[in-house]
C-alpha atoms as a PDB file:
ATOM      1  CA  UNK A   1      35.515   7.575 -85.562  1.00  0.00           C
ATOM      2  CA  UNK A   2      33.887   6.492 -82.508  1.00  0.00           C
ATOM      3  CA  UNK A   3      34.956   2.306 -81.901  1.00  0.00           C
ATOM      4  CA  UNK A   4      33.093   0.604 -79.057  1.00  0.00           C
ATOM      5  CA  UNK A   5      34.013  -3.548 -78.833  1.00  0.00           C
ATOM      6  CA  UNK A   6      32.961  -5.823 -76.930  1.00  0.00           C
ATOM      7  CA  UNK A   7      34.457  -9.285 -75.713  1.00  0.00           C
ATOM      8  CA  UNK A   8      34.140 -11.729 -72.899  1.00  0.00           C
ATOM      9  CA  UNK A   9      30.478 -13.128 -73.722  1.00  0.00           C
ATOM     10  CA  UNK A  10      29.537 -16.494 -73.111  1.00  0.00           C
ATOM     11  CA  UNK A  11      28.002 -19.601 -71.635  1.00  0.00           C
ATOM     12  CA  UNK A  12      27.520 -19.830 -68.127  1.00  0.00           C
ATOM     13  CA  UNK A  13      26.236 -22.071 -65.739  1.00  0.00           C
ATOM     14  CA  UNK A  14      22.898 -20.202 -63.323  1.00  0.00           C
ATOM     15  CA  UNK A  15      24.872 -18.772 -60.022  1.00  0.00           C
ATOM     16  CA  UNK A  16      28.056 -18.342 -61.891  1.00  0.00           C
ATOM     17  CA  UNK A  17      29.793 -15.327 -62.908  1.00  0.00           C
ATOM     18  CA  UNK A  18      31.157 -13.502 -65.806  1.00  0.00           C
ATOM     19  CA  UNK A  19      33.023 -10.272 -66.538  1.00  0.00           C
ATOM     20  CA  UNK A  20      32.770  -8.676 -69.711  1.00  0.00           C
ATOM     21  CA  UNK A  21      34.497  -5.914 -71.383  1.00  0.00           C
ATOM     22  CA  UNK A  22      34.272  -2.799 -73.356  1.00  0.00           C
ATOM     23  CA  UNK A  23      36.936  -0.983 -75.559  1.00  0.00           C
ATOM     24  CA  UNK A  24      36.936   1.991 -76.769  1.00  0.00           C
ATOM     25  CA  UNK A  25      38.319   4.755 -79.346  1.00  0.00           C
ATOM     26  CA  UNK A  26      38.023   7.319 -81.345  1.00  0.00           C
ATOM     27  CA  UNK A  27      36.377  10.000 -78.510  1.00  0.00           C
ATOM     28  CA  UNK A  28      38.203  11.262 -75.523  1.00  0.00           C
ATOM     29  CA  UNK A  29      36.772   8.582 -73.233  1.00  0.00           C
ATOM     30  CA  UNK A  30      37.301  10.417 -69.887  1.00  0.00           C
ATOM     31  CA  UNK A  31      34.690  13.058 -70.634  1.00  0.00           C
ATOM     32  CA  UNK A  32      31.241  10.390 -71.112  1.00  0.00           C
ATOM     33  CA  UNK A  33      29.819   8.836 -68.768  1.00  0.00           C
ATOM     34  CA  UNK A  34      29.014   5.037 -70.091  1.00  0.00           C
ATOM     35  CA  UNK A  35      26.311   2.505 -69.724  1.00  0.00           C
ATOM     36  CA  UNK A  36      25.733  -1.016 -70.321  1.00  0.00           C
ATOM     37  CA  UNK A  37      22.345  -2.522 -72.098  1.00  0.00           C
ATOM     38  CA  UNK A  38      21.137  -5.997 -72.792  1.00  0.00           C
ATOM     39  CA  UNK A  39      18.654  -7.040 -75.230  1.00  0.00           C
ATOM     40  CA  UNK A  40      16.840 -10.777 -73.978  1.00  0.00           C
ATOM     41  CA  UNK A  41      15.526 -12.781 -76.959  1.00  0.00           C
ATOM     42  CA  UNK A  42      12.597 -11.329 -78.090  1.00  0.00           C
ATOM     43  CA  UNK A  43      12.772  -8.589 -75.873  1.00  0.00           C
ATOM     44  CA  UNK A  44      13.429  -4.824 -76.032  1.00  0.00           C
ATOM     45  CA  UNK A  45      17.001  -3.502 -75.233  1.00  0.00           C
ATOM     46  CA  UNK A  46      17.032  -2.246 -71.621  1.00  0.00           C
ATOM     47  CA  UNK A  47      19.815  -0.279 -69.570  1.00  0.00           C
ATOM     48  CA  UNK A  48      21.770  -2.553 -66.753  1.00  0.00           C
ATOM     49  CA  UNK A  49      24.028  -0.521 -65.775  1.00  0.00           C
ATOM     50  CA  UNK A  50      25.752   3.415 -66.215  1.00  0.00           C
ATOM     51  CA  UNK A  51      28.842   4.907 -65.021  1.00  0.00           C
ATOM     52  CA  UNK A  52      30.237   8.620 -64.342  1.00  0.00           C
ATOM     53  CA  UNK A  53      33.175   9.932 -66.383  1.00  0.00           C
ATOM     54  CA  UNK A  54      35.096   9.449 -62.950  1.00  0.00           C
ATOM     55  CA  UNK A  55      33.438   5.938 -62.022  1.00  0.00           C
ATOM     56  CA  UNK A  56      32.284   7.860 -58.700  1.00  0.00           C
ATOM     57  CA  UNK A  57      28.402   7.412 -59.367  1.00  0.00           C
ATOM     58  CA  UNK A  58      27.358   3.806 -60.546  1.00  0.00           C
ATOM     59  CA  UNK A  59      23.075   3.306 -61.194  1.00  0.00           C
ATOM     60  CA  UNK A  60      21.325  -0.149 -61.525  1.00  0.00           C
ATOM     61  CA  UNK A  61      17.890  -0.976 -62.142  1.00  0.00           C
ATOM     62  CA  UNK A  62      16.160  -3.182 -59.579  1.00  0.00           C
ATOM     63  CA  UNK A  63      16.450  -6.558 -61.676  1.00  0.00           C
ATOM     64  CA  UNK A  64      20.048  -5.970 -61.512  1.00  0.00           C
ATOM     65  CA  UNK A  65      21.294  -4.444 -58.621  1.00  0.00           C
ATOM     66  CA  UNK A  66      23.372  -6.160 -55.802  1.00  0.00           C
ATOM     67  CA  UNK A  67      24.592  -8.573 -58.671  1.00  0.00           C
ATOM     68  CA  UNK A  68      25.993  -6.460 -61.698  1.00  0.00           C
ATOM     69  CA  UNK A  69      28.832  -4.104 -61.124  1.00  0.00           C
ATOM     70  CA  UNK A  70      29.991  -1.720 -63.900  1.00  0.00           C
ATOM     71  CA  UNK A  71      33.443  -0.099 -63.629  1.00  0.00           C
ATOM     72  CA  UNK A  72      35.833   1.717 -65.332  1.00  0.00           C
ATOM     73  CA  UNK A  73      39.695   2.097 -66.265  1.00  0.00           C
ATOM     74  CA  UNK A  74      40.339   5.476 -68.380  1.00  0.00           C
ATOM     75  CA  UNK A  75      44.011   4.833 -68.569  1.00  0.00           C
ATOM     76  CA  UNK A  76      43.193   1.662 -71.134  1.00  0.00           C
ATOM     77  CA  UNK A  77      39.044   3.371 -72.489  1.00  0.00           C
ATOM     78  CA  UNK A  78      37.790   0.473 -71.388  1.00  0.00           C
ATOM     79  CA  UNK A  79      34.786  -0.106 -68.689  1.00  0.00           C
ATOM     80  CA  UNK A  80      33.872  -3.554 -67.519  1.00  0.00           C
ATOM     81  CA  UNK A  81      30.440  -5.066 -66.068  1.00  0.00           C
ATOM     82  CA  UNK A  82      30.927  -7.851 -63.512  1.00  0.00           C
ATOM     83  CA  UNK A  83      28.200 -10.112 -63.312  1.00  0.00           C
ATOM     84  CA  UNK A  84      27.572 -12.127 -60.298  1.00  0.00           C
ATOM     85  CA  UNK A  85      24.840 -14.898 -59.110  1.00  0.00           C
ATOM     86  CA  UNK A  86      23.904 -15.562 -62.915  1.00  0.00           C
ATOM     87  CA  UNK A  87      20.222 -16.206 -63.792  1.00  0.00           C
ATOM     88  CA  UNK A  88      18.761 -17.577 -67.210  1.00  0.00           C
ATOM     89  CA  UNK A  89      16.588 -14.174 -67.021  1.00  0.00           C
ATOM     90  CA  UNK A  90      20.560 -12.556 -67.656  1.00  0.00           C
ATOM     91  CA  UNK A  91      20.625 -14.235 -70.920  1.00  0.00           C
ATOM     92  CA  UNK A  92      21.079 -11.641 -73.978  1.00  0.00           C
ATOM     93  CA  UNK A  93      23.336  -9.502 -76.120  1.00  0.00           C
ATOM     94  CA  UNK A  94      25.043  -7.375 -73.634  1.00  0.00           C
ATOM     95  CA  UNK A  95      25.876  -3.394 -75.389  1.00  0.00           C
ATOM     96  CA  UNK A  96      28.239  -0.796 -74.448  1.00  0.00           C
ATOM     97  CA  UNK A  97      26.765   2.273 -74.822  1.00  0.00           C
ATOM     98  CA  UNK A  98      28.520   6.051 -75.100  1.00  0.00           C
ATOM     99  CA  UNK A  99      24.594   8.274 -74.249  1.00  0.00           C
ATOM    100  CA  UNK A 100      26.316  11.793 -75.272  1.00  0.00           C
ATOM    101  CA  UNK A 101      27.464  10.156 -78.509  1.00  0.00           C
ATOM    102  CA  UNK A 102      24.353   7.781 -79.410  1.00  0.00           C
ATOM    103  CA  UNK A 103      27.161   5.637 -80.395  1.00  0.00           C
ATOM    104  CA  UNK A 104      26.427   1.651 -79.763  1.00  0.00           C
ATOM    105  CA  UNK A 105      29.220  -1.467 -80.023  1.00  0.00           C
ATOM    106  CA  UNK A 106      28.612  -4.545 -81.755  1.00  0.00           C
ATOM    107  CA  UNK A 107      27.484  -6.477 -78.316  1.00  0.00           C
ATOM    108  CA  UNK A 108      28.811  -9.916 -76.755  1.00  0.00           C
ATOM    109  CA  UNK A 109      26.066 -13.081 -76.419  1.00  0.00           C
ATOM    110  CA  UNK A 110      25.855 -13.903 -72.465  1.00  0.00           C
ATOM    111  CA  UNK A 111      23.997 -17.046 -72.122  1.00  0.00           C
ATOM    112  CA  UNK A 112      23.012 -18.454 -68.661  1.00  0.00           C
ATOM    113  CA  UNK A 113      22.045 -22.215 -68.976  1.00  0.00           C
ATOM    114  CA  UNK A 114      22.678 -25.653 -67.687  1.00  0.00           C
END
């Protein structure tokens, strides 16, 4: 059965960074593309960031780009988001996401605060 974790959540100070990561099993990982979402408090879940099945095509939404970074290792199934130049807007549950498979993970808490 399709297995998507997440780890590396957590508090961080406003212009810091974080990387957090994404494993998964149970689907042959180098055929989907991937994405990333985040749901604020309060707020509806949004997409931050997607990823080919190669890691050749990356796409950001405004609020993110230039900052965010998703990649990709398909020997180990797992993709990563870096997250540079932290804001308190960043603050949410951050979701690994397989599209093709409408499969979600569990999410990690990302918290930007001084």
């Amino acid at each position: 059965q399709v297995q998507l974790v997440e780890s590396g959540g957590g508090l961080v100070q406003p212009g810091g960074s974080l990387r957090i990561s994404c494993a998964a099993s149970g689907f042959d990982f180098r055929r989907y593309a991937m994405m990333w979402y985040r749901q604020p408090p309060g707020k509806e879940r949004e997409m931050v960031a997607q990823i080919t099945t190669t890691g050749a095509t990356t796409i950001y939404p405004l609020s993110v780009k230039g900052r965010f970074t998703i990649s990709r290792d398909n020997t180990i199934h797992t993709i990563y988001l870096q997250m540079n130049s932290l804001k308190p807007e960043d603050t949410a549950v951050y979701y690994c996401r397989v599209p093709m498979l409408n499969a979600w993970g569990r999410g990690t808490q990302v918290t930007v605060s001084s």
